[in-house]
C-alpha atoms as a PDB file:
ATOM      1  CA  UNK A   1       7.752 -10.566   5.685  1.00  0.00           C
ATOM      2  CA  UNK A   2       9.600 -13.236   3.568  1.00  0.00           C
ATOM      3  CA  UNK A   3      12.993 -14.031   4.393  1.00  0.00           C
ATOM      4  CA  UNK A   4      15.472 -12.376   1.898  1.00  0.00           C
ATOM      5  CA  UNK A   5      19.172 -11.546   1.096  1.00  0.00           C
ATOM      6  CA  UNK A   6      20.257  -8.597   2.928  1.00  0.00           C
ATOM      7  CA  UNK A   7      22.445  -7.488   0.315  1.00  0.00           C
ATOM      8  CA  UNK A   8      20.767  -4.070  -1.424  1.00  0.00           C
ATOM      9  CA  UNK A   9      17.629  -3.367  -0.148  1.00  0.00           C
ATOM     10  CA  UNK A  10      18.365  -3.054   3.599  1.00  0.00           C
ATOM     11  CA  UNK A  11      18.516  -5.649   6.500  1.00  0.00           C
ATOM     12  CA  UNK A  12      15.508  -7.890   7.283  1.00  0.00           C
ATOM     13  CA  UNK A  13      15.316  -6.120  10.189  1.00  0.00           C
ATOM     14  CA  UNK A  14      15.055  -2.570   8.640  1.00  0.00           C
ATOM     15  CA  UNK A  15      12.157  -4.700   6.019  1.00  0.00           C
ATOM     16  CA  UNK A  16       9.905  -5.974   8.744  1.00  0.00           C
ATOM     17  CA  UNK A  17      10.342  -2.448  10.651  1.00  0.00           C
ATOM     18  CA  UNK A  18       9.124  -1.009   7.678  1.00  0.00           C
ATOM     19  CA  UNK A  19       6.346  -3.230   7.588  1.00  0.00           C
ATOM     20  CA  UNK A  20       5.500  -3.014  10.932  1.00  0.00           C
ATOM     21  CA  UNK A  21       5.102   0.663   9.866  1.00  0.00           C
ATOM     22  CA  UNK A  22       2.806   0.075   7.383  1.00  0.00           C
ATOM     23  CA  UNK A  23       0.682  -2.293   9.156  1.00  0.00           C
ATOM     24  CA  UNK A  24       0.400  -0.076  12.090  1.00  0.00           C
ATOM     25  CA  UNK A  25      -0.425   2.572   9.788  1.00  0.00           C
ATOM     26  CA  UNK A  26      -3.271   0.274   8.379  1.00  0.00           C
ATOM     27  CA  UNK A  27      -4.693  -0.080  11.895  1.00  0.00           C
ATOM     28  CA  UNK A  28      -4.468   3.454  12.571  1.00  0.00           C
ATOM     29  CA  UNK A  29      -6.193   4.128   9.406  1.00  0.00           C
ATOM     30  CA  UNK A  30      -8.989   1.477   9.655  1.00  0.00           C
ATOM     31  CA  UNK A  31      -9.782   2.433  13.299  1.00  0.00           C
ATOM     32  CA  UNK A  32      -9.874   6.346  12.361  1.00  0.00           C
ATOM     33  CA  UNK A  33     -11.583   5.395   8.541  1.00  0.00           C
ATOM     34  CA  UNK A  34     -13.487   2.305   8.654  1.00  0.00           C
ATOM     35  CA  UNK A  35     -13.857   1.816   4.297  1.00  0.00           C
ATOM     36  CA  UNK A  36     -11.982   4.782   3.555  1.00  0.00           C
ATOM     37  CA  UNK A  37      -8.317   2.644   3.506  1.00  0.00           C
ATOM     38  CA  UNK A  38      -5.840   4.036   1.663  1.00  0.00           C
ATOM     39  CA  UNK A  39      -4.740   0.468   0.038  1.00  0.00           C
ATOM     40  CA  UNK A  40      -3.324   2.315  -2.680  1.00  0.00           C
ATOM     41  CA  UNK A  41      -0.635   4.213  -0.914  1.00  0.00           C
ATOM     42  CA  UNK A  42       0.468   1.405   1.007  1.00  0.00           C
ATOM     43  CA  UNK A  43       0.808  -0.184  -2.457  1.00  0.00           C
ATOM     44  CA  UNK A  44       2.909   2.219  -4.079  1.00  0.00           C
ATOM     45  CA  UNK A  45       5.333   2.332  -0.616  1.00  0.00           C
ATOM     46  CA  UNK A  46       5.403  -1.828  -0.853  1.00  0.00           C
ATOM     47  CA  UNK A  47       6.117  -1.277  -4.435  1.00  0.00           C
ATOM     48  CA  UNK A  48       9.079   1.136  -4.439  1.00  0.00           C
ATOM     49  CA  UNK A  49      10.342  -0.144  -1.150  1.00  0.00           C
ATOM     50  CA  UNK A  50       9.769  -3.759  -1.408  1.00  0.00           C
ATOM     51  CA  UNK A  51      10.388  -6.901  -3.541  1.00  0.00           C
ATOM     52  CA  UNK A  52       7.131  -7.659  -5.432  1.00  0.00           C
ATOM     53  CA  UNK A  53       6.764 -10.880  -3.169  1.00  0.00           C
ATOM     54  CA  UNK A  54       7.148  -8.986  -0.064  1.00  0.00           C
ATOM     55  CA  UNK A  55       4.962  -6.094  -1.563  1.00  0.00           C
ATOM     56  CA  UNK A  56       2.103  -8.355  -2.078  1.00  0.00           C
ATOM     57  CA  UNK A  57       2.572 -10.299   1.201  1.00  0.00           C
ATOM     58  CA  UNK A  58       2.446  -7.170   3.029  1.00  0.00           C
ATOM     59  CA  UNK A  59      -0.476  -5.783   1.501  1.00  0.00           C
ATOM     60  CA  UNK A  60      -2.068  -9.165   1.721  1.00  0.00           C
ATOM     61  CA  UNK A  61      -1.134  -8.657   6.124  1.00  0.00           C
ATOM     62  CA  UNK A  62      -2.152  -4.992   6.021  1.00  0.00           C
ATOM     63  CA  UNK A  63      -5.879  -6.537   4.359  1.00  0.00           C
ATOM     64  CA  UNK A  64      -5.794  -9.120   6.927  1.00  0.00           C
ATOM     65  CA  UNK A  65      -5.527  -6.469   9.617  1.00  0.00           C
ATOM     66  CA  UNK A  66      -8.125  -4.433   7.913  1.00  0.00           C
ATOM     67  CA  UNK A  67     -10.713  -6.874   8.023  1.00  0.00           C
ATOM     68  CA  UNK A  68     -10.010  -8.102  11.592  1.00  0.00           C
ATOM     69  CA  UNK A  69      -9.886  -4.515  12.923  1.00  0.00           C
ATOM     70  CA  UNK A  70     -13.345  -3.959  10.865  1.00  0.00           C
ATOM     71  CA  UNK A  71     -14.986  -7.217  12.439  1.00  0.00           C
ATOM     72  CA  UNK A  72     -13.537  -7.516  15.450  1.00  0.00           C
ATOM     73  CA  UNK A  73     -13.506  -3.792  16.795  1.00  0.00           C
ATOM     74  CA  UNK A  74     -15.909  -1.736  14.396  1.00  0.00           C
ATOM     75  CA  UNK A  75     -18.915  -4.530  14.632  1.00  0.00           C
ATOM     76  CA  UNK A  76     -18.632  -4.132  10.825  1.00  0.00           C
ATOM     77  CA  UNK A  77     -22.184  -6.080  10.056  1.00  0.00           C
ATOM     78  CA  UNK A  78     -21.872 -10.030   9.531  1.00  0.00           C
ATOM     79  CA  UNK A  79     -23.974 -10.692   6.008  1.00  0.00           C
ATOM     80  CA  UNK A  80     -22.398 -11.116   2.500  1.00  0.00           C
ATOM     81  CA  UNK A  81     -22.744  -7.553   1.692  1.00  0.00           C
ATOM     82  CA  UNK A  82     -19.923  -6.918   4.081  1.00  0.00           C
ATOM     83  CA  UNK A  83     -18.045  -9.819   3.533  1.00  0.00           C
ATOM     84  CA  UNK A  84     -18.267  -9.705  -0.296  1.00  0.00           C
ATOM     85  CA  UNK A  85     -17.142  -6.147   0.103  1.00  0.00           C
ATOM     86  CA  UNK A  86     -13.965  -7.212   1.898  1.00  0.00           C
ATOM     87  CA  UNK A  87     -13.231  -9.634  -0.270  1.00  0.00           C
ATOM     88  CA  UNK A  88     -13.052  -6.681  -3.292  1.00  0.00           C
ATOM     89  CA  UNK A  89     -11.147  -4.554  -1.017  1.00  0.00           C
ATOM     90  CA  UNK A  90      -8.496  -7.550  -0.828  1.00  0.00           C
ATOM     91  CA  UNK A  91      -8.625  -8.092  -4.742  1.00  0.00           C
ATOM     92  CA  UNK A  92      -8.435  -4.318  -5.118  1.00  0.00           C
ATOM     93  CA  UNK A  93      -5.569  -4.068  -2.746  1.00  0.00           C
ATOM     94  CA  UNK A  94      -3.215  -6.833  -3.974  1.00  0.00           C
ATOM     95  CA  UNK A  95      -4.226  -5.616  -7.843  1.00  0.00           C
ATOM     96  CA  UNK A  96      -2.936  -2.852  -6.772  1.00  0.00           C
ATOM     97  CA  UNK A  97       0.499  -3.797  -5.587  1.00  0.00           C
ATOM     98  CA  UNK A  98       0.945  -5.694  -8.700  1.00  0.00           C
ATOM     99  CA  UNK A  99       0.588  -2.925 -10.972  1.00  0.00           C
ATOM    100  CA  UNK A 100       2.057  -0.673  -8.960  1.00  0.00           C
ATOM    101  CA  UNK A 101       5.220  -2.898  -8.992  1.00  0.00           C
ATOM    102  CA  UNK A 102       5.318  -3.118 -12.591  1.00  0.00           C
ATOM    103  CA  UNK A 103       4.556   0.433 -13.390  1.00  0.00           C
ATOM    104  CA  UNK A 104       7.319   1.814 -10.717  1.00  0.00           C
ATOM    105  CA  UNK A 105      10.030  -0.516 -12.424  1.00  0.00           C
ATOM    106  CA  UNK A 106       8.739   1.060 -15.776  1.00  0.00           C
ATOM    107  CA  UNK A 107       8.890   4.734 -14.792  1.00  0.00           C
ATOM    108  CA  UNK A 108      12.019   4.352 -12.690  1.00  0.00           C
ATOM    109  CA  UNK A 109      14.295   5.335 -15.822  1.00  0.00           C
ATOM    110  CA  UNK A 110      12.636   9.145 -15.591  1.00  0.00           C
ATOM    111  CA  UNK A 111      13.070   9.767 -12.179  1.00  0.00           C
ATOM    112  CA  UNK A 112      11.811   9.368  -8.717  1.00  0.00           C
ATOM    113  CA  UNK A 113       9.066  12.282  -8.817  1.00  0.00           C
ATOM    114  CA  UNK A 114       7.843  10.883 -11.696  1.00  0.00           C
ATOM    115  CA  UNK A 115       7.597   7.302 -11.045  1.00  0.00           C
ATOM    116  CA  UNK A 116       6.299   7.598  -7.565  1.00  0.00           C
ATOM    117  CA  UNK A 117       3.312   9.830  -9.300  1.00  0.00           C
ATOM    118  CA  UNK A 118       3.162   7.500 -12.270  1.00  0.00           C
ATOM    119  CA  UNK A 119       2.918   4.625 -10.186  1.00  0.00           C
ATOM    120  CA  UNK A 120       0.100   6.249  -7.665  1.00  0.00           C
ATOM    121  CA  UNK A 121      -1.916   7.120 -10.297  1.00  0.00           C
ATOM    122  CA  UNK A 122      -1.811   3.689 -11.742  1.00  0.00           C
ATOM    123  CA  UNK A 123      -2.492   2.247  -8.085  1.00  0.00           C
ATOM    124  CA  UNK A 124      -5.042   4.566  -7.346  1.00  0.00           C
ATOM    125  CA  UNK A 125      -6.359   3.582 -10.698  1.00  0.00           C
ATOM    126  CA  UNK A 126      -6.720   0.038 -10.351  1.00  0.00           C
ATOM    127  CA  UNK A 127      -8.229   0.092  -6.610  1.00  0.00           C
ATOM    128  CA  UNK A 128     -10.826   2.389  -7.194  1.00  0.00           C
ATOM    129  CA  UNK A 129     -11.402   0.548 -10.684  1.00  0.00           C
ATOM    130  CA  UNK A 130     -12.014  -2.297  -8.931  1.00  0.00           C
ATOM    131  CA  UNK A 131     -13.732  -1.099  -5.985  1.00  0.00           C
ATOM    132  CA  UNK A 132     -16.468   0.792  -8.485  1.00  0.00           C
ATOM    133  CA  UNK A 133     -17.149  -2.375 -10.036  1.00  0.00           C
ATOM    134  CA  UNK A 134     -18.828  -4.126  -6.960  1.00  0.00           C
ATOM    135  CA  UNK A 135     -20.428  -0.718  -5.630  1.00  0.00           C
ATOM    136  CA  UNK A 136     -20.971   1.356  -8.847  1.00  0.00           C
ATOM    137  CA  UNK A 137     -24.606   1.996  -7.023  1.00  0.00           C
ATOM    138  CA  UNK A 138     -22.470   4.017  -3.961  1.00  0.00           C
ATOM    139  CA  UNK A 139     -19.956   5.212  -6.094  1.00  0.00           C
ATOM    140  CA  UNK A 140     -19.640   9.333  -6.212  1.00  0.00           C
ATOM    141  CA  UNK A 141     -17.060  11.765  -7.449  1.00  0.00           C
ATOM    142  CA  UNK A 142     -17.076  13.108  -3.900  1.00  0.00           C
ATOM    143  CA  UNK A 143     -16.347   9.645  -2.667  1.00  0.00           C
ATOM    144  CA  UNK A 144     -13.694   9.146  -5.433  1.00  0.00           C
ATOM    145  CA  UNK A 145     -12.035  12.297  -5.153  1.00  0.00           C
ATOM    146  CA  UNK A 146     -12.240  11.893  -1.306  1.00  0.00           C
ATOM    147  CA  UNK A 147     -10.209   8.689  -1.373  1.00  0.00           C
ATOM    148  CA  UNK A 148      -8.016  10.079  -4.175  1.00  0.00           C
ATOM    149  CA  UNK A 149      -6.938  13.420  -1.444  1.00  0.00           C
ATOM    150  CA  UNK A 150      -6.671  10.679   1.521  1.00  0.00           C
ATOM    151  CA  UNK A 151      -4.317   8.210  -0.402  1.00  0.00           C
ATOM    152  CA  UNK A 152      -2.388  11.520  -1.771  1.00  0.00           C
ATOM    153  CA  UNK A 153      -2.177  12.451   2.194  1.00  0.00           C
ATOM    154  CA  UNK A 154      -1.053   9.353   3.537  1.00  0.00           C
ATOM    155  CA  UNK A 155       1.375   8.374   0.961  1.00  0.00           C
ATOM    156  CA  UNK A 156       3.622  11.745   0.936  1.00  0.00           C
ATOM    157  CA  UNK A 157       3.234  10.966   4.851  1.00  0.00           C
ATOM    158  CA  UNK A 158       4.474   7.870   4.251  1.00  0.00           C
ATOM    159  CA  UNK A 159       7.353   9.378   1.912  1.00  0.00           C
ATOM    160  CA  UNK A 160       8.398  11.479   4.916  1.00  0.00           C
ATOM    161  CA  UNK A 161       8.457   8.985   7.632  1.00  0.00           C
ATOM    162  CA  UNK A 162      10.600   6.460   5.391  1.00  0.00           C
ATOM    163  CA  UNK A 163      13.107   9.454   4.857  1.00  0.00           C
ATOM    164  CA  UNK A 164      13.099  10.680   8.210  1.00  0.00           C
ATOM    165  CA  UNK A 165      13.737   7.280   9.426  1.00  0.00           C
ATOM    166  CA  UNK A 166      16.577   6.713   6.917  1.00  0.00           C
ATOM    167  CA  UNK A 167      18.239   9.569   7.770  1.00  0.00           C
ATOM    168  CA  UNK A 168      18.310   8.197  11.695  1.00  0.00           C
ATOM    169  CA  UNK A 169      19.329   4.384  10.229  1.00  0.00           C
ATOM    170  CA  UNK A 170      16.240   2.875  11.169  1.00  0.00           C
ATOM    171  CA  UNK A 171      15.465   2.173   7.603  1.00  0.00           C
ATOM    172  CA  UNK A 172      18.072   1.687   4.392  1.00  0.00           C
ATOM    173  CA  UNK A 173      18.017   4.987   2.498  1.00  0.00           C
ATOM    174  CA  UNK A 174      15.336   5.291  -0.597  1.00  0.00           C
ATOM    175  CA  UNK A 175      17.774   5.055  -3.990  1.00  0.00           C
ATOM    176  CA  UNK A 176      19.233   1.672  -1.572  1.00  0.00           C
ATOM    177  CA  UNK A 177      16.053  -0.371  -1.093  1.00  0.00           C
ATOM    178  CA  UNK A 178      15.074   1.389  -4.638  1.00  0.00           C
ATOM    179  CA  UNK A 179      18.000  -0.374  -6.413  1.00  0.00           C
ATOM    180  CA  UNK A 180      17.703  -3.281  -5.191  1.00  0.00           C
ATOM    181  CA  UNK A 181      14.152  -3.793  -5.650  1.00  0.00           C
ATOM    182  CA  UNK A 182      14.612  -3.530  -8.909  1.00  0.00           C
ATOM    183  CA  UNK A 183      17.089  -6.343  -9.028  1.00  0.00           C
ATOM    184  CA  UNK A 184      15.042  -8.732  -7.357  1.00  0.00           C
ATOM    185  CA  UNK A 185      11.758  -8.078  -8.967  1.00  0.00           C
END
């Protein structure tokens, strides 16, 4: 995580905590999903919970860990297939965390509900956008709507860890780190 003021959006420590989270939950999720990622949940957490240049560093970690977990543990195959493929999930990742920084900011003004859903929508839209434009020969509206109910999953899972550890102090509450990422976008 970059080094920040810890005025308004929580402590370092209670920023690389949180981005410990997320990068353990990236593990997790690549050991238990292999390709099925959800990148775009992670984004919209970065992006409401993060400064855009720590959003797209820890998305750009969380891709990193992806990839290492899928070569290094899951034998993922070694040809440019695979490794062009990673490279899209990285592009589709960290477009994702951009627009899902600028379309959070946007929507913030009509409420959290609807700017976390806004903002999901426009991250799920971008990553699987992207994603169907190197495989459009695999892609399905099973596989779609699959990844669509797994992102949905692990981001209001993600929603209820953050407040759960807020309300114990382990991370600064939501409308806190909210605020201030706003200011320092």
């Amino acid at each position: 995580m970059m080094a920040a003021s810890d005025t308004g959006n929580g402590s370092l420590a209670q920023r690389a905590t949180w981005g410990a989270v997320l990068t353990v939950v990236s593990v997790l999720g690549t050991l238990a999903l292999a390709c099925a990622m959800p990148f775009a949940a992670l984004a919209v957490m970065a992006a409401i919970f993060l400064p855009r240049r720590e959003a797209l560093v820890l998305i750009g970690i969380n891709w990193l860990a992806n990839q290492a977990v899928g070569f290094g543990l899951l034998h993922y195959p070694l040809n440019w297939s695979c490794f062009a493929g990673g490279i899209e999930l990285g592009i589709a990742a960290m477009s994702s965390v951009a627009v899902a920084s600028i379309v959070y900011r946007a929507l913030q003004k009509f409420g959290p509900a609807l700017a976390v859903i806004g903002t999901f929508a426009a991250a799920y839209g971008v990553y699987e956008g992207i994603c169907c434009l190197g495989a459009m020969d695999e892609f399905s509206a099973p596989i779609a709507l699959y990844i669509l109910y797994l992102n949905g999953v692990v981001l209001a899972g993600l929603l209820a860890v953050q407040a759960l550890a807020a309300a114990v102090g382990l991370a600064a509450p939501r409308a806190q780190l909210a605020a201030s990422v706003a200011s320092t976008a």
